[in-house]
C-alpha atoms as a PDB file:
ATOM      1  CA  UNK A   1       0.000   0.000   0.000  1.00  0.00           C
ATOM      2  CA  UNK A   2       1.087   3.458  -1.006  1.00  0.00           C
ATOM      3  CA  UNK A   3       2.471   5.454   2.233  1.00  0.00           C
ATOM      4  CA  UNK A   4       2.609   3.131   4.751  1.00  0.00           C
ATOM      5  CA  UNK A   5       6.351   3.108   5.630  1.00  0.00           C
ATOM      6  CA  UNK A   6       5.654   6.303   6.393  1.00  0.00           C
ATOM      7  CA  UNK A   7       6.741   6.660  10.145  1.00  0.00           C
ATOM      8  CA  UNK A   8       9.503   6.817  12.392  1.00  0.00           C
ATOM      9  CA  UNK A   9      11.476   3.348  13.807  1.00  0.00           C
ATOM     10  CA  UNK A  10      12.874   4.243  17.392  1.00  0.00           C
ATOM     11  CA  UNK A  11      16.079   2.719  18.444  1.00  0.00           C
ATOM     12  CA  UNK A  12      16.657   2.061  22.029  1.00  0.00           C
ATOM     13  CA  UNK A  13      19.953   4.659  22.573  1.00  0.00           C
ATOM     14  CA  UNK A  14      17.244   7.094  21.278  1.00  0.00           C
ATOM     15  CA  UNK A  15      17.986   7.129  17.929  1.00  0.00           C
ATOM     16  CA  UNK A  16      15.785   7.684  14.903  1.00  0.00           C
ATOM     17  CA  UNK A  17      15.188   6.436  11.236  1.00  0.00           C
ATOM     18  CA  UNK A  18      12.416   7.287   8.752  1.00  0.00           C
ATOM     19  CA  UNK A  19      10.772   4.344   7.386  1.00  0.00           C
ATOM     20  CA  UNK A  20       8.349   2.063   8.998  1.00  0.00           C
ATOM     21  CA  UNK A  21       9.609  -0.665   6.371  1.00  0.00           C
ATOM     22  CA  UNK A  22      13.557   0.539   6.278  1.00  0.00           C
ATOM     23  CA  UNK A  23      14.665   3.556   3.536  1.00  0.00           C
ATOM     24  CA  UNK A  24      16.187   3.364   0.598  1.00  0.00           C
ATOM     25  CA  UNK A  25      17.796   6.297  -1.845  1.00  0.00           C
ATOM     26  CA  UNK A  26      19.831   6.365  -5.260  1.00  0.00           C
ATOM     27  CA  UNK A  27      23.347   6.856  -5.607  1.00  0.00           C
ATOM     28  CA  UNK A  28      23.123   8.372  -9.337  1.00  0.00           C
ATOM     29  CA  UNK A  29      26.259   8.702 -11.372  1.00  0.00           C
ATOM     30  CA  UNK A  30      26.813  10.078 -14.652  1.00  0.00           C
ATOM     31  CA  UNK A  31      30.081  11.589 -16.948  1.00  0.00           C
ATOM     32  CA  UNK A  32      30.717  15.059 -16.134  1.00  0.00           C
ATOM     33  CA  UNK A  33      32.413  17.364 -19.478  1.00  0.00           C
ATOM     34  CA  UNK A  34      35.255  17.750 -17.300  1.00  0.00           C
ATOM     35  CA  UNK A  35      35.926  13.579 -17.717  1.00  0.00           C
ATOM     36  CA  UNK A  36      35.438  13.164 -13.844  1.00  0.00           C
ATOM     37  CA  UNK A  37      32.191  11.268 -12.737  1.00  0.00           C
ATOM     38  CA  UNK A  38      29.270  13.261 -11.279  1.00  0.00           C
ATOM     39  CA  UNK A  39      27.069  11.973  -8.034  1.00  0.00           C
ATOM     40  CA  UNK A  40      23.461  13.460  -7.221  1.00  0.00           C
ATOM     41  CA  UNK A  41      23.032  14.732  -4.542  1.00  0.00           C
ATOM     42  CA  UNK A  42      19.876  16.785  -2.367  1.00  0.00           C
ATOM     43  CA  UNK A  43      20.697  19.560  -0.404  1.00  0.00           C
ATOM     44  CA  UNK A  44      18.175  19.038   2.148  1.00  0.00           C
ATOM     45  CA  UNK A  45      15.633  21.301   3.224  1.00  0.00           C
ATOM     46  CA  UNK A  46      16.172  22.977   6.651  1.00  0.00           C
ATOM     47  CA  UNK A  47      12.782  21.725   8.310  1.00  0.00           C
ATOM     48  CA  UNK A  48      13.711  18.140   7.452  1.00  0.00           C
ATOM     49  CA  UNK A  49      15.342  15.936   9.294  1.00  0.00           C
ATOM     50  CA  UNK A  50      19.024  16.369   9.625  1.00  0.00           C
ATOM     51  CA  UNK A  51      18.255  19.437   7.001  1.00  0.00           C
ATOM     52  CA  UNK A  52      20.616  21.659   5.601  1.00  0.00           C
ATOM     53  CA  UNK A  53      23.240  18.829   4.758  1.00  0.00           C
ATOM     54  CA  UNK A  54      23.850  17.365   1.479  1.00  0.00           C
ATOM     55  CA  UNK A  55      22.685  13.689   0.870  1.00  0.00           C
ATOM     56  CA  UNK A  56      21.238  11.654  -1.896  1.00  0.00           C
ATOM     57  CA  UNK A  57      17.502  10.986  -3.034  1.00  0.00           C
ATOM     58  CA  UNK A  58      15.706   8.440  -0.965  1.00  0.00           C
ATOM     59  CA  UNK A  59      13.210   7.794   1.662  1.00  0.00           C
ATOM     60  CA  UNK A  60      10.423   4.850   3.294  1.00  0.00           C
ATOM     61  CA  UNK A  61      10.116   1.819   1.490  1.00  0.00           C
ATOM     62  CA  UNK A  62       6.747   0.932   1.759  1.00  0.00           C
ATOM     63  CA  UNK A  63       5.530  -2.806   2.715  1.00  0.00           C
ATOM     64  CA  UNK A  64       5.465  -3.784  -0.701  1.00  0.00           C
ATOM     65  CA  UNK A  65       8.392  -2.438  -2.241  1.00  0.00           C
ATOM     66  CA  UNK A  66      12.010  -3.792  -3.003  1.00  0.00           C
ATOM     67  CA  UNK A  67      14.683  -1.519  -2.048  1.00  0.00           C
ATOM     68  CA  UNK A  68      15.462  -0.552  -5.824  1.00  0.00           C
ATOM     69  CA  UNK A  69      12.008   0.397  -6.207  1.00  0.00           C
ATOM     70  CA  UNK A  70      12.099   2.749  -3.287  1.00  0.00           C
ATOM     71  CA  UNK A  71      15.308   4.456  -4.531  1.00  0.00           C
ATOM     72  CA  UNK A  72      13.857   4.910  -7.824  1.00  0.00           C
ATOM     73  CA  UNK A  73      10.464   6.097  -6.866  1.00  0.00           C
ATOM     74  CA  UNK A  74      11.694   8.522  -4.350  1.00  0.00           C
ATOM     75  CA  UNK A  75      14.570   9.493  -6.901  1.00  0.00           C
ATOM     76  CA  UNK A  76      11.163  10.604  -9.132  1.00  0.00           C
ATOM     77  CA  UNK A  77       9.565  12.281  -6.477  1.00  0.00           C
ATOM     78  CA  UNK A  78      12.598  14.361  -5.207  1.00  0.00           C
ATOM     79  CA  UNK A  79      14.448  15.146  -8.170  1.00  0.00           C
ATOM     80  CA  UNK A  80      12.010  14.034 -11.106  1.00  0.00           C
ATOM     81  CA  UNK A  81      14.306  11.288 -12.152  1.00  0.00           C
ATOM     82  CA  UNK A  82      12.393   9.421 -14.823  1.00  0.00           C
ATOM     83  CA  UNK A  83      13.131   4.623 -14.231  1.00  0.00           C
ATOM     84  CA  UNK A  84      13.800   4.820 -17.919  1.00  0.00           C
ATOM     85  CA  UNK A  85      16.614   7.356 -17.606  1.00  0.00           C
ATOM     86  CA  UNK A  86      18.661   4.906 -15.604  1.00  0.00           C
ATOM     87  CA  UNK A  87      20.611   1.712 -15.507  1.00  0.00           C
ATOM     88  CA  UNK A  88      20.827   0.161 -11.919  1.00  0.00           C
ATOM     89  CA  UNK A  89      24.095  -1.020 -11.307  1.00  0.00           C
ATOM     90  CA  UNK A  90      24.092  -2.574  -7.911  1.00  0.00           C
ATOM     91  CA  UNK A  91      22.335  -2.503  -4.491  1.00  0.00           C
ATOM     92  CA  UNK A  92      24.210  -2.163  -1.254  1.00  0.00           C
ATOM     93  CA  UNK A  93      22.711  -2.643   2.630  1.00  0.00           C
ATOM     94  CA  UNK A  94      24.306   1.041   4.046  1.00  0.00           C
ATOM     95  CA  UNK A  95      23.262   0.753   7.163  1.00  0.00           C
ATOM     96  CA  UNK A  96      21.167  -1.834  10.207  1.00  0.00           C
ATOM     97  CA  UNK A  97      19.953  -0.500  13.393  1.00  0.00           C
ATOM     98  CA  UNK A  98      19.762  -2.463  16.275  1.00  0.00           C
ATOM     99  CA  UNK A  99      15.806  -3.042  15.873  1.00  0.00           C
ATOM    100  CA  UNK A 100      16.501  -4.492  12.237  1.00  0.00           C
ATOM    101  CA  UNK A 101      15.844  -1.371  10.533  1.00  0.00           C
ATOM    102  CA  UNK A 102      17.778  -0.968   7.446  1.00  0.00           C
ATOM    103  CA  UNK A 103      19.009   1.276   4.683  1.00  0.00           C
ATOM    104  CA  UNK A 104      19.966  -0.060   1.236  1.00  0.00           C
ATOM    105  CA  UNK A 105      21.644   2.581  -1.631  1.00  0.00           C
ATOM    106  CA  UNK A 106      21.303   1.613  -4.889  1.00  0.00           C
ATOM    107  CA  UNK A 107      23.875   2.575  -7.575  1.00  0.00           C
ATOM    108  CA  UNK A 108      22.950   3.674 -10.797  1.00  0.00           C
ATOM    109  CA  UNK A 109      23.516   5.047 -13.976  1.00  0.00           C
ATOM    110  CA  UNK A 110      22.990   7.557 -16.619  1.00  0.00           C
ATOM    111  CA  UNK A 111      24.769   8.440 -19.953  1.00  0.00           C
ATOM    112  CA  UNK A 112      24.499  12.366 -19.168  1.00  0.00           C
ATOM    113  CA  UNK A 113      23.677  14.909 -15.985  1.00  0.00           C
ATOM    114  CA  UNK A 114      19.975  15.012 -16.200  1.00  0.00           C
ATOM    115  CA  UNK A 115      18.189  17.822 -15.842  1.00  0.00           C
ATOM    116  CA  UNK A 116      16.343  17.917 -12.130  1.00  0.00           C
ATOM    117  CA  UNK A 117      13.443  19.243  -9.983  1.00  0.00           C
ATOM    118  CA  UNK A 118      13.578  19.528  -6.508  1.00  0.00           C
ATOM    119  CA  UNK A 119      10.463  19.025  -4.742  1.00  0.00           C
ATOM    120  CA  UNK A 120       9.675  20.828  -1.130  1.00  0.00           C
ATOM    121  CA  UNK A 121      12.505  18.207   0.424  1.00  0.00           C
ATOM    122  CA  UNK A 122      15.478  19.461  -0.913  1.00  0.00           C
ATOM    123  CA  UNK A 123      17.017  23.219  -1.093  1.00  0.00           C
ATOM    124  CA  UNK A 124      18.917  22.216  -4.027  1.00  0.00           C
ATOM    125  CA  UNK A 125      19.869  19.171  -6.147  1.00  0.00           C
ATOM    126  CA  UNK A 126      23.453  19.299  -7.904  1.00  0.00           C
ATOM    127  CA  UNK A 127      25.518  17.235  -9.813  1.00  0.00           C
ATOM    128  CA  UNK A 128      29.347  16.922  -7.840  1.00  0.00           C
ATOM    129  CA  UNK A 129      32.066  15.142  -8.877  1.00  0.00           C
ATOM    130  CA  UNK A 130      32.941  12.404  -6.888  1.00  0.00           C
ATOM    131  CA  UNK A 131      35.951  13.349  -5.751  1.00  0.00           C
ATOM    132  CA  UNK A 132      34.942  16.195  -3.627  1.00  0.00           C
ATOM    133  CA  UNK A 133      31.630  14.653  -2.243  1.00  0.00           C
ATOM    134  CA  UNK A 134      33.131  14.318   1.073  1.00  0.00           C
ATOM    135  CA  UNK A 135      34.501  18.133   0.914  1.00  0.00           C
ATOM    136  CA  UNK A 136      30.480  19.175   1.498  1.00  0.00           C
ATOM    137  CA  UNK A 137      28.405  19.069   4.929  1.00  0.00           C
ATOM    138  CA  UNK A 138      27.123  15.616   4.457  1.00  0.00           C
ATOM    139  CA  UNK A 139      24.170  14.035   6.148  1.00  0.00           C
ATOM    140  CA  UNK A 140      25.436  11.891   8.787  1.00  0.00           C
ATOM    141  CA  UNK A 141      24.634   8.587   7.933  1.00  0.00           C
ATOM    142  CA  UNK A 142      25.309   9.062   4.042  1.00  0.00           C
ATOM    143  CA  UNK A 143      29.056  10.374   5.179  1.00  0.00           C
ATOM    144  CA  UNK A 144      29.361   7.437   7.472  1.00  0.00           C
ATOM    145  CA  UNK A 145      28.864   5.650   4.112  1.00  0.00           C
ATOM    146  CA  UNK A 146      30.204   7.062   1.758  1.00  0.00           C
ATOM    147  CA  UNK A 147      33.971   5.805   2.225  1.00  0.00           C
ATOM    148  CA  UNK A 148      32.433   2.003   1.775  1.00  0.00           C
ATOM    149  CA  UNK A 149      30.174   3.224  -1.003  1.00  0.00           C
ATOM    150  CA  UNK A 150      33.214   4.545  -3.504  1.00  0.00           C
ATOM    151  CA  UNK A 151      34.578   0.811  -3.145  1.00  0.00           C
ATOM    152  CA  UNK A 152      31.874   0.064  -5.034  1.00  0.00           C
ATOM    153  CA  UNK A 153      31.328   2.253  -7.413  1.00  0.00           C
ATOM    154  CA  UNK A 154      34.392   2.746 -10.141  1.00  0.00           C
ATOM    155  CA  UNK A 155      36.176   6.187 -11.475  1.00  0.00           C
ATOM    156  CA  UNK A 156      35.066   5.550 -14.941  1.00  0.00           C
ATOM    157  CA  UNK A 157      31.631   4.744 -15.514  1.00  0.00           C
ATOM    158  CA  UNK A 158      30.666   1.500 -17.850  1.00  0.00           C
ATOM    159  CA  UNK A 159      28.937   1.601 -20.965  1.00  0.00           C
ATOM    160  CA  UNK A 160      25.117   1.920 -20.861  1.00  0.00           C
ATOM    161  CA  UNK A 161      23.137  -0.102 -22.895  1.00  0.00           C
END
């Protein structure tokens, strides 16, 4: 059913995730003209959660939902990213709480930047090479990440097809 991850998962050290089901976002990549390869990532709004730091496009998985569906529809919903645009790549568990909640990000693909649209979530959406991801104010858990994250994802993209 539509919505109903929706909801907050409370850890026992007080901690909190989003996601009644887990969360998932997309780890987009694409060829920048300067020959470096370009991440997506959301600026995210001040009144959400760990706003004002820079993250990628994601959210609840609902009951029904895989974690590559999640990433993708959220992906649409935050930035307009169009499934067809893309070529997922692979899926990787980011993060487990203690009460079993997870987070998966799944890597994908495009041939070129796309253009975006940031809905009410995010201040800004912007392409940034990968090399200086880790040079911006990061959401927490996605710059806990992030180190493990480049191990899987190369310097030069592969051919999409």
């Amino acid at each position: 059913m539509r919505g109903d991850g929706d909801g907050w998962v409370f850890e026992s050290d007080g901690a909190r995730h989003w996601g009644l089901h887990g969360a998932a976002g997309l780890l987009l990549r694409a060829p920048l003209d300067d020959g470096s390869v370009g991440i997506l990532l959301q600026h995210r709004a001040l009144w959400s959660h760990q706003g004002g730091t820079w993250g990628l496009p994601g959210g609840a998985r609902d009951s029904h939902e895989s974690a590559r569906d999640t990433a993708v529809r959220e992906a649409g919903e935050e930035a307009g990213i169009s499934h067809d645009d893309l070529t997922v790549r692979d899926e990787v568990l980011t993060h487990e709480a203690a009460s079993g909640w997870t987070y998966h990000t799944v890597i994908a693909d495009v041939s070129a930047p796309l253009e975006t649209v940031a809905n009410v979530e995010s201040s800004e959406l912007r392409w940034v090479a990968e090399h200086v991801v880790d040079e911006l104010p990061l959401h927490p858990s996605f710059a806990k990440a992030w180190p493990a994250l480049r191990t899987h994802i190369t310097t030069e993209l592969p051919e999409l097809g």
